[in-house]
Each structure stands twice: as structure tokens, then as C-alpha cells.
Protein backbone atom coordinates (compact mmCIF):
# COMPACT_ATOMS: atom_id res chain seq x y z
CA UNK A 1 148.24 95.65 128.40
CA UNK A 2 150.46 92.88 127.93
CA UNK A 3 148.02 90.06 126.64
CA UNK A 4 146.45 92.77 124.36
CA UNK A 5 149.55 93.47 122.44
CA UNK A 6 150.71 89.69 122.37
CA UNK A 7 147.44 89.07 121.18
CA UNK A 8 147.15 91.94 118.27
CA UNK A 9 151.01 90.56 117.41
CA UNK A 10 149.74 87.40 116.74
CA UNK A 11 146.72 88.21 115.14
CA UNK A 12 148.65 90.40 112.92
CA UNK A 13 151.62 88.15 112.24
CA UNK A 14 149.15 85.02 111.53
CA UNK A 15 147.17 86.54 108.23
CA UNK A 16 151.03 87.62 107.18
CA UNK A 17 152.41 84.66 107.29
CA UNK A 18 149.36 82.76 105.55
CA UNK A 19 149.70 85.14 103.53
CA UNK A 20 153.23 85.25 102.35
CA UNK A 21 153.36 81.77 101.82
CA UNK A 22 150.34 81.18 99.53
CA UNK A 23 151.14 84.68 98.12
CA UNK A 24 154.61 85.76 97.59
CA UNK A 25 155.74 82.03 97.30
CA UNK A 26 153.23 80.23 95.86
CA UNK A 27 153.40 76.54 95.45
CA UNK A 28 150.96 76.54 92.56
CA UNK A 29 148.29 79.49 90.92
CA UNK A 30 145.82 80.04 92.90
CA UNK A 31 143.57 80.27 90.26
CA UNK A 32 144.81 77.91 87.17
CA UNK A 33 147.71 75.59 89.43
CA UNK A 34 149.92 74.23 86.64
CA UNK A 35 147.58 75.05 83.66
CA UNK A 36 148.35 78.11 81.46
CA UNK A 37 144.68 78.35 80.59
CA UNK A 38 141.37 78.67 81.59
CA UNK A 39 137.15 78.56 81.07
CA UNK A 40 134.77 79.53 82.85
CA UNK A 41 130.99 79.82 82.52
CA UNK A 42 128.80 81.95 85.79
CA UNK A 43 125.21 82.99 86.05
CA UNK A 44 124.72 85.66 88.25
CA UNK A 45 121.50 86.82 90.23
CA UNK A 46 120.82 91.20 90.03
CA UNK A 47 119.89 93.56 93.40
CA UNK A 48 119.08 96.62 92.95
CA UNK A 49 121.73 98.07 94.67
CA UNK A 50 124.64 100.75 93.71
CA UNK A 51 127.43 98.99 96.58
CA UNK A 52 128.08 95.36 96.93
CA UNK A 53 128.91 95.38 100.37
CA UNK A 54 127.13 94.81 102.96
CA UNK A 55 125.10 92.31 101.06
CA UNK A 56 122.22 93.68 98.99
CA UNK A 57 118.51 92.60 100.07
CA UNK A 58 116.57 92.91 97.35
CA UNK A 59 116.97 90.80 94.46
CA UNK A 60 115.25 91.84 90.97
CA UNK A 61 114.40 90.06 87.71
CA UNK A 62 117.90 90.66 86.43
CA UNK A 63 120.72 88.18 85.57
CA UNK A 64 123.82 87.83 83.98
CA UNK A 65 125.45 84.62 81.97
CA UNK A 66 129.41 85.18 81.43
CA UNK A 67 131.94 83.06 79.46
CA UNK A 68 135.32 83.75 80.48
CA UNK A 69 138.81 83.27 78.97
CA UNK A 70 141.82 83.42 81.76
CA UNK A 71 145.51 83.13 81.35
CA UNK A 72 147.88 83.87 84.68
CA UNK A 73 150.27 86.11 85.12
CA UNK A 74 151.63 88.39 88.43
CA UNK A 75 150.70 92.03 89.83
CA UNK A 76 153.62 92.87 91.68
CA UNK A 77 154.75 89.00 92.25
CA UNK A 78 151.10 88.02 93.40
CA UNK A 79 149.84 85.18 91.32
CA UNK A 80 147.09 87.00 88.89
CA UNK A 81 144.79 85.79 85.95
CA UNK A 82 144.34 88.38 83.04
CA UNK A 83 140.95 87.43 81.51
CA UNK A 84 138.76 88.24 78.60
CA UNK A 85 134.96 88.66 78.82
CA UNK A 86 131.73 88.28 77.11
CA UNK A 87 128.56 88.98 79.57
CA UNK A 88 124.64 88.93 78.58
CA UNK A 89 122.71 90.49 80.76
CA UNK A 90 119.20 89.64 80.96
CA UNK A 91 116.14 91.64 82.18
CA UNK A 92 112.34 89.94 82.74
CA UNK A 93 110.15 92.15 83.37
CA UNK A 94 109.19 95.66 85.37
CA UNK A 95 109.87 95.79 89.29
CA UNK A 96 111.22 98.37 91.86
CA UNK A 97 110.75 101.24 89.45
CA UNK A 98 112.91 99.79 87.02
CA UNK A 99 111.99 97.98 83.62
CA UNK A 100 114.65 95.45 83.26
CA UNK A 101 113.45 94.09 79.86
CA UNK A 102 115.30 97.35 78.59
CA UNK A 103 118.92 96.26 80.35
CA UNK A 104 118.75 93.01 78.07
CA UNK A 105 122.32 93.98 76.79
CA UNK A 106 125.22 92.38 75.61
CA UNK A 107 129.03 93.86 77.62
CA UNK A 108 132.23 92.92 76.71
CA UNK A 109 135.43 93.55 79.03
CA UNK A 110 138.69 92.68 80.30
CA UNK A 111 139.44 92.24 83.62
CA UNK A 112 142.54 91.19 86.20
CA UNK A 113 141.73 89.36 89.52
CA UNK A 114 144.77 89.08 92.13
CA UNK A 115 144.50 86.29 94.51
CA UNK A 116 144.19 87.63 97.80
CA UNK A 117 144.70 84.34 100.16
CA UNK A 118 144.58 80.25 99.21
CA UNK A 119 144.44 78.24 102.45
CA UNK A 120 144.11 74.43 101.01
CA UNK A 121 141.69 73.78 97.99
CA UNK A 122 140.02 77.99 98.81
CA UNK A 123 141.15 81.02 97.70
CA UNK A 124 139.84 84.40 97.09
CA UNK A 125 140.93 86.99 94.69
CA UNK A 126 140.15 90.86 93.82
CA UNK A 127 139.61 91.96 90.53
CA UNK A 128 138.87 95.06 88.14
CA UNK A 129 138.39 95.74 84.97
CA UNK A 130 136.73 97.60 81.71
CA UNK A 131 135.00 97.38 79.00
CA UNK A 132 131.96 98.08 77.26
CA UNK A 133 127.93 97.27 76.67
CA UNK A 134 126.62 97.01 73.58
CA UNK A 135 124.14 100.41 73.99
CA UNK A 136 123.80 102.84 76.62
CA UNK A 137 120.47 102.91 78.87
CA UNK A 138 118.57 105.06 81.43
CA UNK A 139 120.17 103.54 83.97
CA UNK A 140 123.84 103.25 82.90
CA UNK A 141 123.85 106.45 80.77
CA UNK A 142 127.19 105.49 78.54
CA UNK A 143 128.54 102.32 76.78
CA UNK A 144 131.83 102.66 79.00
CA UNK A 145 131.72 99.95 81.63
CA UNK A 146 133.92 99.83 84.86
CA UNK A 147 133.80 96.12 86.54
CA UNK A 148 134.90 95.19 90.22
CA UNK A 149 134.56 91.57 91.36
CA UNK A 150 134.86 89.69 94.98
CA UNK A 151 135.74 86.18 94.40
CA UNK A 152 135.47 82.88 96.58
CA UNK A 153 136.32 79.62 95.10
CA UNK A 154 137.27 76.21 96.06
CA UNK A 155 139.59 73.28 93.54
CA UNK A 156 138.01 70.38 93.19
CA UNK A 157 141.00 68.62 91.83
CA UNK A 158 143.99 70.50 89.17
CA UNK A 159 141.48 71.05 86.30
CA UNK A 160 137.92 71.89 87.60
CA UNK A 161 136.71 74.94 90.88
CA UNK A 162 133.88 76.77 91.17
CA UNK A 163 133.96 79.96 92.52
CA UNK A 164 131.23 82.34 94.59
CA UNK A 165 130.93 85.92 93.02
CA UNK A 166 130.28 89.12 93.79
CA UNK A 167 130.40 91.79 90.81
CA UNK A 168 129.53 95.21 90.37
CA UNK A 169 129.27 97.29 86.80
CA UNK A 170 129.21 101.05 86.93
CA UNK A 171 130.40 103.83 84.55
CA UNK A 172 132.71 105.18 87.52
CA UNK A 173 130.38 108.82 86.89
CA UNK A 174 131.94 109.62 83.40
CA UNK A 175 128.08 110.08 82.17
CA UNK A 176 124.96 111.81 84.14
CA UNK A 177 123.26 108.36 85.00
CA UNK A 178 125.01 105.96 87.18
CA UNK A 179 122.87 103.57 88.86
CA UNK A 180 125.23 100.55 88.60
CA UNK A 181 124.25 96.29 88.08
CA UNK A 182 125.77 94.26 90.69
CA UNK A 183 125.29 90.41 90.47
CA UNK A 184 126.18 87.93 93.19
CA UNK A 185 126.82 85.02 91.46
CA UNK A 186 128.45 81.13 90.77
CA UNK A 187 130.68 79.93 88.01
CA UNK A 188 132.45 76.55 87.08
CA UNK A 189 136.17 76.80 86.08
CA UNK A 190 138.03 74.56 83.64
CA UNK A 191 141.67 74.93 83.17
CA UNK A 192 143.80 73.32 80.75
């Protein structure tokens, strides 16, 4: 009984402590370091899927391209990045029941991410946001867009990161169709 709690302290205390010091006193953003601004540019890969986790299995002829505009701030003293989106999604042709030539839409948004750890030159951050697409479709039946986005990314050096992503667009059930987009995805940061 001993050894277990010693062990659940420590495992406990451990992600705290990481946590507090790349969190609640951070050296440098996360996200940006010194910079006040950012770029980035990500093309994402569709599944036909309505969660993001676990991983979806079955990819479809869907994609997105996103430019992004980022500037950091806090949420609750957590280093943050308040950021302005333009997304084209992009649809090929007919598969799993779903003609994805018609999803061919332009979405623009706003989103928040909050960085959730930075160990070294990684970090990983939460984010949320909304916004809208250009037209509504059979499969997201309103122009209202809610976004939620998993992030994984690694500094190369001050100015330039790339970061893993996992997104997910719904209409959070404010219309009768909801069948969501979620991309996994890579993008290439620039700050200055």
C-alpha cells in the first residue's frame, strides 16, 4: 500500500511540476517565444468520422489548406495565441456515401489555443473556436461553424515550428444535420 501511494504521489506531483514551470512561469511562449506575431500555413487530410479521438481509420478524398494569423496573449495566466482563420476545404470526388466535390467550401473563424505542456523545443496546446463556411451543405446543415483542435509541435529555432494537428468542425447541433469534418493534419509556423 505504501509503494502504491509513493508511486501515484510522484506520478502526480511530476506532470505538476512540468507543468507549472513551462506553464504558470514560462520562460518564453510556447507558441511565438519572443515574437508578438505569427504565420502559419497547414494542409490537413479528412476521415469520415464525427470524434477525433481514438484516431479515425478511414481517410476520404477530403482536405483542408489553412492560413493562419496568431498573436499571444494568456487564458487565466497560461501562455495563449488568439488567431484568425481562413480554411478551404477541398472535396475530390464520391466515396463512403458521401460526395465530397459538394464540401468544396471556403470557412472563416477565430480560434484560441492554450498551451497545455512545453518540455524543450515540444509543446502541445488545446484550442476552440468559431466561425463560419461560406454555404451550408447536407452534411453540415448551417453556415455556423464550431472548431476544436489538438496540437503537437516542435521549434526548430525562435522563428520557424511545425506543428502535428488534429481538428474537428461541427455546428455543435444548432441545425438538423451534423455530421462534422475532422482533419488530422501538418502546418509550418513563422513568427516574427
Amino acid at each position: 500500500m505504501r509503494k502504491t501511494t509513493v508511486f501515484f504521489s510522484v506520478l502526480c506531483l511530476f506532470p505538476i511540476s512540468v507543468m507549472a514551470d513551462s506553464l504558470v512561469f514560462p520562460r518564453k511562449d510556447p507558441f511565438m517565444g519572443t515574437y508578438q506575431q505569427q504565420i502559419s500555413f497547414g494542409l490537413g487530410q479528412g476521415f469520415d468520422t464525427g470524434i477525433l479521438l481514438p484516431p479515425p481509420i478511414h481517410p476520404v478524398p477530403f482536405y483542408v489548406a489553412t492560413i493562419q494569423y496568431s498573436q499571444p496573449t494568456t487564458f487565466f495566466r497560461v501562455p495563449a495565441r488568439r488567431s484568425l482563420n481562413i480554411s478551404q476545404t477541398i472535396g475530390l470526388y464520391s466515396q463512403r456515401g458521401w460526395d465530397w466535390q459538394d464540401y468544396t467550401i471556403p470557412m472563416f473563424y477565430i480560434t484560441e489555443d492554450i498551451a497545455l505542456f512545453r518540455y524543450n523545443k515540444l509543446y502541445s496546446g488545446l484550442g476552440a473556436g468559431v466561425g463560419l463556411q461560406a454555404q451550408q451543405n447536407d452534411r453540415i446543415g448551417s453556415k455556423l461553424l464550431f472548431q476544436f483542435k489538438l496540437t503537437l509541435g516542435y521549434n526548430f529555432n525562435d522563428k520557424w515550428a511545425t506543428e502535428f494537428f488534429i481538428q474537428h468542425f461541427s455546428n455543435a447541433n444548432t441545425a438538423d444535420e451534423n455530421n462534422s469534418y475532422a482533419f488530422y493534419g501538418l502546418a509550418f509556423t513563422y513568427n516574427y
